[in-house]
Protein backbone atom coordinates (compact mmCIF):
# COMPACT_ATOMS: atom_id res chain seq x y z
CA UNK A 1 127.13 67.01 91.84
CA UNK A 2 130.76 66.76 90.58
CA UNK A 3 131.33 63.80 93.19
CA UNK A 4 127.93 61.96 91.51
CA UNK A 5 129.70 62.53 88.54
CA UNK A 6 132.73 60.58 89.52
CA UNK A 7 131.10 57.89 91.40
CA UNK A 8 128.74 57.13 88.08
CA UNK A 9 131.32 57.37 85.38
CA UNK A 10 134.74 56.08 84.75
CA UNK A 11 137.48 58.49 83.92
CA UNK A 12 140.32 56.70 81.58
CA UNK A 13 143.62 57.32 83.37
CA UNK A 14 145.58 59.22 81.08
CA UNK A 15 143.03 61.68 81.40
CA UNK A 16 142.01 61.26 84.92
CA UNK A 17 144.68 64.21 86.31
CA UNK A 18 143.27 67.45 83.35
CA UNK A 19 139.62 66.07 84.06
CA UNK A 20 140.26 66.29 87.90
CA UNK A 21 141.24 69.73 87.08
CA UNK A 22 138.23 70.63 85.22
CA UNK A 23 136.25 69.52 87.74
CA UNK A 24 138.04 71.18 90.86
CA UNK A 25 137.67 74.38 88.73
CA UNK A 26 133.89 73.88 88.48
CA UNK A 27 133.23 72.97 92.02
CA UNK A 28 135.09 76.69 92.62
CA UNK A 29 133.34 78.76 90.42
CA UNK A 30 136.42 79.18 87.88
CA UNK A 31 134.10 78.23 84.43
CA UNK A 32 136.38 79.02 82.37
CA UNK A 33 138.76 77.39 83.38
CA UNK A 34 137.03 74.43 83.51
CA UNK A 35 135.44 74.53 79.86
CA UNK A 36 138.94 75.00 78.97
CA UNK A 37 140.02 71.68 80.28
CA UNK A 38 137.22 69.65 79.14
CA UNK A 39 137.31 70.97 75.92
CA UNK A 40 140.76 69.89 75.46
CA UNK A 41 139.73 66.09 76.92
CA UNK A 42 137.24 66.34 74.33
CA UNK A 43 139.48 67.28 71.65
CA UNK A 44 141.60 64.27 72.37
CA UNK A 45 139.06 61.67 72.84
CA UNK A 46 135.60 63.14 71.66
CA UNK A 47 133.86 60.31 73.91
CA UNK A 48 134.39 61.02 76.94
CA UNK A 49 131.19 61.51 78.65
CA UNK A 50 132.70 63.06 82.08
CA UNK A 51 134.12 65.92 80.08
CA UNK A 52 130.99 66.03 78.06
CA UNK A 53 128.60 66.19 80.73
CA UNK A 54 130.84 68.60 82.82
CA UNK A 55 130.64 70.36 79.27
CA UNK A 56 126.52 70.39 79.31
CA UNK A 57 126.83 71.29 83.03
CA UNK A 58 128.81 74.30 82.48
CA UNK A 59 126.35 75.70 79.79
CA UNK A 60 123.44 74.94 82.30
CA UNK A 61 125.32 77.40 84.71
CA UNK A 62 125.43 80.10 81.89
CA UNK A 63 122.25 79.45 80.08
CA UNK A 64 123.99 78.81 77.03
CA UNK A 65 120.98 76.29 76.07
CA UNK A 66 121.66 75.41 72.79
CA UNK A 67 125.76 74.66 73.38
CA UNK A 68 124.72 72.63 76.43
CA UNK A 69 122.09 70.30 74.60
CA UNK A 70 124.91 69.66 72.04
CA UNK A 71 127.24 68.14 74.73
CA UNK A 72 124.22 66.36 77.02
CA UNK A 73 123.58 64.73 73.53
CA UNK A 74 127.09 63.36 72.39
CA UNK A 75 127.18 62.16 75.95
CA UNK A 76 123.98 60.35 75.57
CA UNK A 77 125.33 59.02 72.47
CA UNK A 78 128.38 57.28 74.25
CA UNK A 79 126.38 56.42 77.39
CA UNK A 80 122.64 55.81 76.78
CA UNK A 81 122.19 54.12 79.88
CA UNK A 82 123.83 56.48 82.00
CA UNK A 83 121.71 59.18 84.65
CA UNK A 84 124.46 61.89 84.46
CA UNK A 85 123.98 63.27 80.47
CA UNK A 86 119.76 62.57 80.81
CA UNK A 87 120.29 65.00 84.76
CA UNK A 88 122.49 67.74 82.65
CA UNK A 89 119.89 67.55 80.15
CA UNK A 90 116.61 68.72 82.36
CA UNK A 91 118.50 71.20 83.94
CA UNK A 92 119.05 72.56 80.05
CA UNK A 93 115.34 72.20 79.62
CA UNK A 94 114.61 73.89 82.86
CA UNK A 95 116.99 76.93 82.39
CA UNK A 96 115.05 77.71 79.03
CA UNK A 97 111.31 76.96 80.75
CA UNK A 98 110.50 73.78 79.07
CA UNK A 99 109.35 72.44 82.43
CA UNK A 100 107.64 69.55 80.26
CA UNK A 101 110.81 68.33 78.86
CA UNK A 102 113.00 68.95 82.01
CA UNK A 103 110.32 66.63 83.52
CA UNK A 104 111.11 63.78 80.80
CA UNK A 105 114.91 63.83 81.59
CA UNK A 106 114.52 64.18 85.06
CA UNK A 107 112.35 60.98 85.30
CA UNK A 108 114.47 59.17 82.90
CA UNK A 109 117.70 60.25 85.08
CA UNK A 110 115.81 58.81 88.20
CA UNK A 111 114.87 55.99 86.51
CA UNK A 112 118.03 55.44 85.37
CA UNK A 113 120.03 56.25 88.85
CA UNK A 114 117.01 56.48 91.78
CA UNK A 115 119.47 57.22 94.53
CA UNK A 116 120.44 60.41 92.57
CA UNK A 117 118.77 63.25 95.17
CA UNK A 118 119.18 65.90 93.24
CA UNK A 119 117.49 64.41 90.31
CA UNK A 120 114.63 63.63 92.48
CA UNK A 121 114.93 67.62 93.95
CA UNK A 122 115.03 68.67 90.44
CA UNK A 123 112.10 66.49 88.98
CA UNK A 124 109.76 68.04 91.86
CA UNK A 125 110.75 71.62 90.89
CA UNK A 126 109.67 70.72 87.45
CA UNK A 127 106.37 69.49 88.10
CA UNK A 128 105.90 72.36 90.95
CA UNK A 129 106.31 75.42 87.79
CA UNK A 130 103.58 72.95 86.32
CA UNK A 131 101.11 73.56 89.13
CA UNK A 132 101.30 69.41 89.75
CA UNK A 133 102.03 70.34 93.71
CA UNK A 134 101.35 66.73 95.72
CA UNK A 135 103.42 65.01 92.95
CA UNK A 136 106.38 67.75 93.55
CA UNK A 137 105.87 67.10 96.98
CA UNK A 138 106.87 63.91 97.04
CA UNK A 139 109.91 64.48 95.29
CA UNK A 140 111.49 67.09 97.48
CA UNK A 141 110.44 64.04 100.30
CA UNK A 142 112.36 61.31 98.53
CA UNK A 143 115.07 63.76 97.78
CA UNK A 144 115.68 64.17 101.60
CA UNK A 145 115.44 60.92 102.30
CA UNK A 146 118.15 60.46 99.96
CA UNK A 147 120.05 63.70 101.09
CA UNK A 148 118.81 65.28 104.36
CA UNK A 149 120.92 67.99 104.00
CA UNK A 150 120.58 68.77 100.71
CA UNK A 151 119.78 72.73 100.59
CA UNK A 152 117.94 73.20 97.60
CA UNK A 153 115.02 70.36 98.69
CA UNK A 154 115.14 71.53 101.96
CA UNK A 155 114.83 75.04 101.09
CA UNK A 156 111.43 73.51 98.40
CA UNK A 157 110.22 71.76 100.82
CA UNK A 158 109.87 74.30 103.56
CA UNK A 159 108.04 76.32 101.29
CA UNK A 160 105.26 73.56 101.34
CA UNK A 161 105.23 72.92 104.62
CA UNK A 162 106.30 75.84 106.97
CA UNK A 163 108.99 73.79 107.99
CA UNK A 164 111.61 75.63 110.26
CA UNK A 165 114.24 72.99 110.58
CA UNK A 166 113.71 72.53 106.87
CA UNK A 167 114.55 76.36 106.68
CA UNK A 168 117.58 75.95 108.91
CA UNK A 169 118.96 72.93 107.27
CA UNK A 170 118.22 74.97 103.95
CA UNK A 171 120.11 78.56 105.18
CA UNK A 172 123.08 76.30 106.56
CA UNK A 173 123.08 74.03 103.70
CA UNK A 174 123.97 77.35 101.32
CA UNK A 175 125.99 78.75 103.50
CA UNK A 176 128.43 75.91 103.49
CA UNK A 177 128.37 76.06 99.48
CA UNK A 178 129.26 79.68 99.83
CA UNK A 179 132.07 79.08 102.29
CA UNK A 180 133.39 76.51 99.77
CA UNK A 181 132.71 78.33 96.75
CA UNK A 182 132.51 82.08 97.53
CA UNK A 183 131.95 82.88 93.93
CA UNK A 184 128.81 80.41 93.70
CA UNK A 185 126.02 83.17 92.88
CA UNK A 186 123.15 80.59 92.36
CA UNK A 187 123.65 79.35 95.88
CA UNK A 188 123.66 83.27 97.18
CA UNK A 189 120.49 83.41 94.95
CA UNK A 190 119.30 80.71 96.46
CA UNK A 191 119.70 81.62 100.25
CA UNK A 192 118.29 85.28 98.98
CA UNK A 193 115.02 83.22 98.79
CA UNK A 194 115.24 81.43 101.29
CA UNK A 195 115.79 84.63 103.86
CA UNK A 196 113.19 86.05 102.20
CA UNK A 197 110.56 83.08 102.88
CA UNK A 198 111.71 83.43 106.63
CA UNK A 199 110.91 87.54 106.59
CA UNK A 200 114.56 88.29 106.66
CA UNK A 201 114.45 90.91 104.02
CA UNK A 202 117.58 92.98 104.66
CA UNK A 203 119.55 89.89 104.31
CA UNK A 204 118.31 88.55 101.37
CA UNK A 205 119.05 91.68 100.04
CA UNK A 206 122.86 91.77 100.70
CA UNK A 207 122.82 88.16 99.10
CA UNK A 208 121.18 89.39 95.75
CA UNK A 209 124.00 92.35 96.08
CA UNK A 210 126.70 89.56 96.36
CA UNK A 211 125.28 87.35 93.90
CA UNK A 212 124.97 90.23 91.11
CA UNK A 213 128.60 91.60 91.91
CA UNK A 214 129.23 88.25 90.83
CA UNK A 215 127.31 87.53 87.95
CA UNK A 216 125.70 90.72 86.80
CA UNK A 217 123.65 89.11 83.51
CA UNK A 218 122.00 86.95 86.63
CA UNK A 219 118.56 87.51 85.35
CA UNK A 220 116.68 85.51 87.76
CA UNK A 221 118.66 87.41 90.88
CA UNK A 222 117.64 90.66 89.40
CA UNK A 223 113.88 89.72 89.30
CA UNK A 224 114.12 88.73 92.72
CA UNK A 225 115.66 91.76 94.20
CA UNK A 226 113.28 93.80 91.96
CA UNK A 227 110.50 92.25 94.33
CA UNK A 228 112.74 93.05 97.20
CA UNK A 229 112.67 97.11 96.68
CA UNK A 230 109.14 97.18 95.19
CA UNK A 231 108.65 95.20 98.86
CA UNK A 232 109.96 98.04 100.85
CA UNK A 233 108.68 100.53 98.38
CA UNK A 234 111.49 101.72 96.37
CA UNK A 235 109.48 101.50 92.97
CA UNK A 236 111.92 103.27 91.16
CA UNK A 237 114.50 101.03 91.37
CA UNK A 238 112.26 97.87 91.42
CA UNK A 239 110.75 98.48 87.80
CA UNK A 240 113.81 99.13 86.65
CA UNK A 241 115.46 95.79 87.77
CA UNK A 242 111.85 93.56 86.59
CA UNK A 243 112.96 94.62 83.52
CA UNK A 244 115.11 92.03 83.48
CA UNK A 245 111.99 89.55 83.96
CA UNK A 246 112.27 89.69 79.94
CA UNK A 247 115.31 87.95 79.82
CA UNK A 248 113.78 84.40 81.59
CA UNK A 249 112.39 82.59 78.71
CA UNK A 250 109.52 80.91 81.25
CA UNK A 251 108.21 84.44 81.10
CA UNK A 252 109.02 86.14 78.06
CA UNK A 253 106.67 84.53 75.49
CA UNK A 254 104.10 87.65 76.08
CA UNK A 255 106.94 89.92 75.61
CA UNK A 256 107.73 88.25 72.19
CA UNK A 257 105.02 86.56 70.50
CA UNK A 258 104.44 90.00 68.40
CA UNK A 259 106.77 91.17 65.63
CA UNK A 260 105.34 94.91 66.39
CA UNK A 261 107.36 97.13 68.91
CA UNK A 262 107.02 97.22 72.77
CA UNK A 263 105.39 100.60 73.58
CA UNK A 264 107.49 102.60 75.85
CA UNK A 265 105.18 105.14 76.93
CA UNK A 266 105.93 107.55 73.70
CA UNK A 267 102.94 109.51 72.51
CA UNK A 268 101.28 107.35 69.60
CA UNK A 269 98.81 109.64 67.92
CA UNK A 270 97.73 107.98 64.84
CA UNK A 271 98.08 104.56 66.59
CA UNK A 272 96.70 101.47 68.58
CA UNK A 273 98.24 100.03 71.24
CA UNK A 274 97.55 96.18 72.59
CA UNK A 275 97.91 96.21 76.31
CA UNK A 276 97.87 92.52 77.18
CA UNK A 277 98.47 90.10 80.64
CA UNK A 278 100.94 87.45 81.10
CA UNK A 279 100.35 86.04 84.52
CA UNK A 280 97.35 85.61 86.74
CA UNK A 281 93.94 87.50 86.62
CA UNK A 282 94.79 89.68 90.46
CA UNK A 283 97.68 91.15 87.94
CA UNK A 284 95.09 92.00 85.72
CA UNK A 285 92.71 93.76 88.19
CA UNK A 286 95.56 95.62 89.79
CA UNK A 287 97.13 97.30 86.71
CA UNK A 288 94.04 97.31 84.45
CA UNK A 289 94.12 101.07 85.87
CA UNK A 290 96.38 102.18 83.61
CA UNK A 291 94.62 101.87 80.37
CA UNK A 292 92.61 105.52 80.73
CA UNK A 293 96.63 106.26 81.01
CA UNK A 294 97.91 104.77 78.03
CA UNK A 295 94.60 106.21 76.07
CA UNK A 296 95.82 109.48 76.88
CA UNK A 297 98.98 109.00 74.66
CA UNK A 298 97.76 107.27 71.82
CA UNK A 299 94.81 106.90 69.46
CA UNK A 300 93.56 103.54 70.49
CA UNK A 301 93.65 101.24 73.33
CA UNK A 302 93.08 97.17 72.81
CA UNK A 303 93.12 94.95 75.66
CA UNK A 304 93.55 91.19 76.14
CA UNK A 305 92.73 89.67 79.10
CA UNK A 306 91.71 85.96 79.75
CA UNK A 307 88.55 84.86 78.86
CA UNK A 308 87.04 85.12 82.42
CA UNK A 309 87.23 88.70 82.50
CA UNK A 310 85.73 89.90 79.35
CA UNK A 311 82.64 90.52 80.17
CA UNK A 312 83.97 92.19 83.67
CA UNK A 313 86.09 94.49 81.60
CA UNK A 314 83.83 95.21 78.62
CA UNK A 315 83.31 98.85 78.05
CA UNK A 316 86.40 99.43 80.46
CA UNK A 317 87.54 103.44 80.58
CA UNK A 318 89.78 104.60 77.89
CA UNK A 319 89.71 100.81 76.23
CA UNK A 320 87.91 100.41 72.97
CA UNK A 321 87.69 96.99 72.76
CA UNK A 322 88.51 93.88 74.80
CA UNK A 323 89.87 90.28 73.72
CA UNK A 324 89.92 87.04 75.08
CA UNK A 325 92.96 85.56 75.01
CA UNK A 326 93.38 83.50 72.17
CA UNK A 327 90.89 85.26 69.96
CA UNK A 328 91.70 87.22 66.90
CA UNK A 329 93.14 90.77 67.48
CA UNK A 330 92.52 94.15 65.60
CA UNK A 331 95.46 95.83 63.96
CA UNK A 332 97.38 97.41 66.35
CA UNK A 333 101.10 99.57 66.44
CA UNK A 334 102.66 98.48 69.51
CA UNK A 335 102.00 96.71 72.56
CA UNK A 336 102.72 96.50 76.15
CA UNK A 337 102.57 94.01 79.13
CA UNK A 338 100.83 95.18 81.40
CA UNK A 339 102.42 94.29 84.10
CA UNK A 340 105.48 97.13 82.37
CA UNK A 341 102.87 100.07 83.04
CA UNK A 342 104.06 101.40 86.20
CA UNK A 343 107.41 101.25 85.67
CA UNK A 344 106.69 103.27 82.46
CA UNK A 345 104.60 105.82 84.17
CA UNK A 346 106.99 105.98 86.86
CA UNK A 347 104.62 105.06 89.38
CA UNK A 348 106.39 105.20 93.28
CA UNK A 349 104.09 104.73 96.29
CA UNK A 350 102.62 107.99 96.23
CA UNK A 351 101.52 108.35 92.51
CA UNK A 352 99.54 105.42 92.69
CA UNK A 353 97.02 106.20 90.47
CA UNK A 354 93.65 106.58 91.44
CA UNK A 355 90.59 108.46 89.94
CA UNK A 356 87.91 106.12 92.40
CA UNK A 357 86.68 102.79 91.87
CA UNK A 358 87.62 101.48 88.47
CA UNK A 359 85.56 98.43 88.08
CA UNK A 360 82.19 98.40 88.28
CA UNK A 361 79.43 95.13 88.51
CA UNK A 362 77.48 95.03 85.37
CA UNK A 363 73.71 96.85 86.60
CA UNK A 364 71.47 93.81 84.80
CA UNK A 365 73.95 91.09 87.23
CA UNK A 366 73.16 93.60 90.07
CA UNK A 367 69.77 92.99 90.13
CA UNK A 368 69.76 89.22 89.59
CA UNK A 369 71.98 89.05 92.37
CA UNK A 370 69.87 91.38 94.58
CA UNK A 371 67.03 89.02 94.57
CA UNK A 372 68.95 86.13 96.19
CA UNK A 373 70.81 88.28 98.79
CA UNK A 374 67.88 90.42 99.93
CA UNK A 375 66.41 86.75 101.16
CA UNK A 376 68.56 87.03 103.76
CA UNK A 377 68.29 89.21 106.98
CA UNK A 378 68.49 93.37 105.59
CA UNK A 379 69.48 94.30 109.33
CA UNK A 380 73.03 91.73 109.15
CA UNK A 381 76.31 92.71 108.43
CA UNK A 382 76.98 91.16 104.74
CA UNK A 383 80.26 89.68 104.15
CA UNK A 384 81.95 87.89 101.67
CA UNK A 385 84.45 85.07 102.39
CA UNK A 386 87.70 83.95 100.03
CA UNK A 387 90.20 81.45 102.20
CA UNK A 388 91.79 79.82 98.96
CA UNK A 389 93.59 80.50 95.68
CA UNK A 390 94.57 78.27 93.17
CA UNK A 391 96.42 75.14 94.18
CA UNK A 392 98.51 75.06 91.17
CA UNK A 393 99.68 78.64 92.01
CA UNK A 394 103.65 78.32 93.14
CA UNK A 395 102.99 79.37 96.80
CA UNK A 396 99.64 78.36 97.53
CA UNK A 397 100.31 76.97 100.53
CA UNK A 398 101.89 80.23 101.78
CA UNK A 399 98.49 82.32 101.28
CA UNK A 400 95.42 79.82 101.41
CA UNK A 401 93.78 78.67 104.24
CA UNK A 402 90.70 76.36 104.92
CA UNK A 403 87.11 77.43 106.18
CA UNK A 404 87.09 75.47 109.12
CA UNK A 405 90.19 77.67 109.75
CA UNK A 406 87.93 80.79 109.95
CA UNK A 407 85.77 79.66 112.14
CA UNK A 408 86.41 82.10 114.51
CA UNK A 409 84.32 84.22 112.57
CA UNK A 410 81.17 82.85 113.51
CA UNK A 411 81.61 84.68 117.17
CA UNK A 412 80.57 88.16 115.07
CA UNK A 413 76.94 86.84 115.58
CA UNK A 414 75.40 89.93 113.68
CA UNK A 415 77.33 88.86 110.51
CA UNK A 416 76.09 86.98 107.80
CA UNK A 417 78.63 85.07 105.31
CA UNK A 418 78.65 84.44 101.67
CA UNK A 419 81.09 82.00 100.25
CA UNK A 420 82.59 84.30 97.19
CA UNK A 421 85.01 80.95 97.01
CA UNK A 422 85.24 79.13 93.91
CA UNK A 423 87.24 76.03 93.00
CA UNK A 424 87.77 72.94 94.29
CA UNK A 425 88.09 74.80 98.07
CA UNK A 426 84.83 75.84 97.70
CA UNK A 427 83.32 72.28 98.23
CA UNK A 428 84.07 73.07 101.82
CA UNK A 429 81.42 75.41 101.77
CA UNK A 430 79.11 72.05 102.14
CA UNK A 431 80.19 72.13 105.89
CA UNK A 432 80.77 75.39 107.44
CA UNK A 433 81.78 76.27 111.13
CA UNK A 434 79.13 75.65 113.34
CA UNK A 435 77.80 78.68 114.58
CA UNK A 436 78.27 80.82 111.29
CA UNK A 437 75.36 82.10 109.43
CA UNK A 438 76.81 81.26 106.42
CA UNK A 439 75.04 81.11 102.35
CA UNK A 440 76.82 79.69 99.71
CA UNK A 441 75.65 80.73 96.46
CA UNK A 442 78.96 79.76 94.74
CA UNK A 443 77.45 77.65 92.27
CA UNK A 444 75.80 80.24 90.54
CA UNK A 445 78.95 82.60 90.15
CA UNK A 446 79.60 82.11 86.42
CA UNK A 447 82.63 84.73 85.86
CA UNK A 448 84.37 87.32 87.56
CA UNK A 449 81.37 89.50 86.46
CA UNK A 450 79.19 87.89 88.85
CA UNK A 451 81.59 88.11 91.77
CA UNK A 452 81.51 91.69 91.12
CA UNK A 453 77.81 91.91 91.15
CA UNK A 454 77.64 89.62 94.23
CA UNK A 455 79.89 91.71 95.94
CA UNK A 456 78.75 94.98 95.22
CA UNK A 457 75.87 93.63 97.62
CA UNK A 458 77.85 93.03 100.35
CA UNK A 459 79.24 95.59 103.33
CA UNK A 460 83.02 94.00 103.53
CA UNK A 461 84.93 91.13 101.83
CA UNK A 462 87.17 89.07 104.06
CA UNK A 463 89.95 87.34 101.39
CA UNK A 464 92.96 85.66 101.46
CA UNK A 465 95.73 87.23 99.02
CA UNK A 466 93.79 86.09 95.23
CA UNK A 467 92.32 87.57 92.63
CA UNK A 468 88.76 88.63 94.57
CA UNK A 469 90.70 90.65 97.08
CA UNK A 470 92.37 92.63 94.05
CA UNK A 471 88.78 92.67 92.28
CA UNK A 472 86.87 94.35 95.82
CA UNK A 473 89.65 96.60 96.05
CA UNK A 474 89.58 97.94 92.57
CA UNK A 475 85.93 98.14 93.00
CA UNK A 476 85.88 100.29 96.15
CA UNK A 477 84.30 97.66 98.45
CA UNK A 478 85.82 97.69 101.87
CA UNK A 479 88.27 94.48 101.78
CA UNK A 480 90.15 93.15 104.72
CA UNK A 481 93.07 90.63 103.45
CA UNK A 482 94.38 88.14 105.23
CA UNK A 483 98.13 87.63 104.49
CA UNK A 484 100.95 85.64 105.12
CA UNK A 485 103.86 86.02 106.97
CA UNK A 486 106.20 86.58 104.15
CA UNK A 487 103.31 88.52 101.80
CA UNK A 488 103.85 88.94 98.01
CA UNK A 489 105.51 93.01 97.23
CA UNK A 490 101.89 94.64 96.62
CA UNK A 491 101.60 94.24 100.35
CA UNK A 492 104.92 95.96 101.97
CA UNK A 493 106.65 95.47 105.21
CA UNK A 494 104.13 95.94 108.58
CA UNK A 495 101.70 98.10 106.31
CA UNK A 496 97.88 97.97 107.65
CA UNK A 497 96.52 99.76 104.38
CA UNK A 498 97.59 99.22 101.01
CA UNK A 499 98.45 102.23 98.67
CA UNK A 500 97.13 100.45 95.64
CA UNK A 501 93.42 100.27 97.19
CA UNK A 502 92.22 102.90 99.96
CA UNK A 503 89.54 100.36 101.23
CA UNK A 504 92.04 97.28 101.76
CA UNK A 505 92.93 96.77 105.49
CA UNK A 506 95.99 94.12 105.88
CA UNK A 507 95.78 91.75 108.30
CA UNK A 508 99.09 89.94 108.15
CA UNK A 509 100.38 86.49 110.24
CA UNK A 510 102.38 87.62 113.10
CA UNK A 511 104.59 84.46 112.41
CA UNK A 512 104.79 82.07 109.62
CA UNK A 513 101.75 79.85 109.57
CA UNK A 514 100.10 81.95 112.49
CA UNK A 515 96.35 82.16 111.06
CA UNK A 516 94.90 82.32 114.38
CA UNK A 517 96.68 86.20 115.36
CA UNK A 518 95.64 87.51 112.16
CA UNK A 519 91.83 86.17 112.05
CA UNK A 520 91.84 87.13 115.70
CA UNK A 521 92.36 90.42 115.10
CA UNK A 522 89.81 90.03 112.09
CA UNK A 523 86.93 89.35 114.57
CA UNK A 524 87.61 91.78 116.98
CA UNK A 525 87.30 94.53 114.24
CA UNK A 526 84.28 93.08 112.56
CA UNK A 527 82.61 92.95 116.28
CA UNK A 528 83.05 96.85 116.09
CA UNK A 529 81.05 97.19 113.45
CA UNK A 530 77.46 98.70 113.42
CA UNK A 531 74.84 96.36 113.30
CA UNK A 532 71.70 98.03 111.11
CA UNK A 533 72.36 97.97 107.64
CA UNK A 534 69.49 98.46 104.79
């Protein structure tokens, strides 16, 4: 970066030899330092917009937000039509989650300099936390045609599309930055991630241990080696280090958007506690378990949830009333994220809790349902099929498949199949393998209420890693999951069963991409199954 700094704007030379300074420092890691020099070039001539930038750079690195907009801004001021303040900028608006506005700077900094590769990197990282994947896509592809060895857009880029040179190039890309710049902890954060995409756990590991020795505020580094221990199990230490998930701004707004305390698990007699989601709806059906838990301690529980799961949830144990997201809520005396329950209740891998099945299908949807399975053949095995999440999901294309890619399947000849798929995948339901016995009644699946009632019809539900595998498994339904080589923490290392549900079976890739071992192994299990069911 420092030498596109250079190249792009003209240092005057009585100031050329404390500026060079400054930016040696930077490119080593000494910050100080180098704040120290450019704020002396600044003192002496207030416009120049090397120092600035360098200035707005250097508050990027620490997330000081606020400082950093103030120099990207002066510099803008002296050089409107130059890339570098506009670049400094979105990487501002991207350290405090305003992927919107990182997005605007981005585009004007490509606009403005389109040979700039890490602008182009940093533009499709922007659009990717916005779920816009194709147009993120083709940013990572112009910024390696631009820079093929640029880490960071190799390392996004692999991510898309299982790339292994991409990987390499990526791993070997970082590792030259840390050989330059031992004390560079976003590159060891960065190869952390990258290991950890490639199932190289133990290494990522020592990375996130370097990187935090470095910088130990590193917020993002301790997120990601909180998902590291959880991975391999070590709860205990992994709630304790997502704690520090409060400390991103792109996902503290749940955490903050109420002036009444976080509950920490305290007995609250006389009071109400709000136990509400901030991610997706599996995090929802996984940890909705805890609210008979949090009843226990307090006089009250309130739950918000997103709209699609209201009427799932309604009349939910221990809850006495749920809210849509959005919608007015009750008084209440605290509240929790949910996704801070197990840490609270100290959960580890063997106090899971468990009382049974803790989501049940609505009786009334039952019976609709019934009418339109029981069509079908009583004597075939029933199962329900998933292969896709939601594209705008970060790593998609890590966990979804296609239907045609299933079509293995179709040689369990006593099976019947019913899409449980919704979303635009599910318009492959139109054309299913040949050979399958396969009903798609997707259409008519309104809400996560009728999944449930759909499914409590069925003998097994075959599902990709989304919310329908976490809904079977809360529900007691036997659920096989299909996973992907490098599988999100809820899944462990080489586990078949999952201690969170004790009807899940795993069926993991046995190497990244490798759909075929794992839906392999799928059929020859669901050819041992009995035949005659009622």
């Amino acid at each position: 970066m420092i030498g596109w700094i250079r190249s792009k704007l003209r240092a005057e030379p009585e100031r050329a030899p404390r500026l060079e300074q400054a930016e040696n420092a930077y490119q080593r890691g000494a910050l100080d330092e180098a704040r120290r020099c450019c704020l002396e070039i600044v003192q002496r001539s207030p416009s120049d917009v090397r120092a600035l930038c360098l200035l707005a750079s250097i508050a990027a690195d620490a997330k000081q937000i606020d400082d950093g907009m103030q120099w990207a801004r002066k510099a803008m001021a002296v050089e409107p039509r130059a890339a570098v303040p506009h670049y400094a900028m979105g990487r501002l608006w991207e350290a405090a989650g305003r992927y919107a506005d990182a997005e605007a700077s981005y585009r004007t900094a490509v606009s403005l300099d389109p040979t700039h590769a890490r602008a182009h990197n940093n533009l499709g990282a922007a659009l990717h936390m916005q779920g816009r994947i194709d147009a993120a896509l083709t940013c990572y592809r112009r910024a390696l045609e631009l820079d093929p060895a640029q880490p960071q857009a190799n390392q996004n880029y692999a991510a898309f599309v299982r790339d292994p040179g991409a990987q390499e190039l990526a791993i070997q890309g970082y590792l030259r930055q840390i050989a330059d710049n031992p004390n560079d902890a976003a590159a060891l954060n960065n190869l952390a991630n990258t290991y950890v995409d490639l199932g190289r756990h133990e290494e990522a590991l020592e990375c996130l241990e370097r990187c935090l020795a470095l910088e130990p505020g590193r917020a993002e580094a301790h997120v990601s080696k909180a998902f590291a221990l959880l991975l391999r199990g070590d709860y205990a230490a992994g709630w304790k280090e997502y704690e520090w998930r409060w400390r991103i701004d792109a996902f503290n707004a749940g955490a903050r958007r109420f002036p009444q305390p976080v509950w920490d698990g305290r007995l609250l007699p006389g009071g109400t506690v709000l136990i509400h989601g901030e991610s997706g709806f599996g995090d929802m059906l996984q940890f909705v378990r805890y609210a008979p838990l949090v009843a226990e301690r307090c006089a009250a529980v309130v739950l918000e949830c997103q709209p699609a799961l209201v009427p799932l949830l309604q009349g939910f144990d221990g809850v006495r009333q749920v809210v849509a997201q959005g919608a007015p809520l009750p008084p209440f005396a605290a509240h929790v994220p949910l996704i801070m329950l197990p840490g609270i209740f100290r959960t580890t891998l063997q106090s899971v809790p468990w009382r049974g099945p803790y989501v049940h299908a609505d009786a009334k949807r039952v019976a609709e349902w019934r009418a339109l399975v029981a069509s079908g053949d009583s004597a075939r095995l029933k199962v329900g099929l998933v292969w896709a999440g939601d594209p705008a999901n970060w790593g998609d294309r890590k966990r979804s498949t296609t239907l045609a890619t299933l079509a293995p399947l179709a040689r369990a000849s006593a099976a019947t199949f019913y899409s449980l798929q919704k979303g635009k995948p599910s318009a492959e339901a139109t054309a299913p393998p040949a050979g399958m016995k396969f009903i798609d009644h997707s259409a008519r699946i309104r809400d996560f209420a009728d999944t449930a009632a759909l499914m409590s019809l069925l003998d097994i539900v075959i599902s990709i890693d989304t919310s329908v595998a976490h809904l079977a498994g809360a529900m007691g339904v036997p659920t096989w999951v299909l996973l992907g080589f490098s599988a999100d923490w809820r899944f462990h290392l080489e586990r078949s069963d999952n201690p969170w549900y004790p009807t899940m079976r795993l069926f993991r890739q046995p190497s990244d991409g490798d759909w075929a071992g794992a839906i392999d192994r799928v059929v020859d299990e669901l050819l041992r199954q009995p035949v005659q069911y009622s």
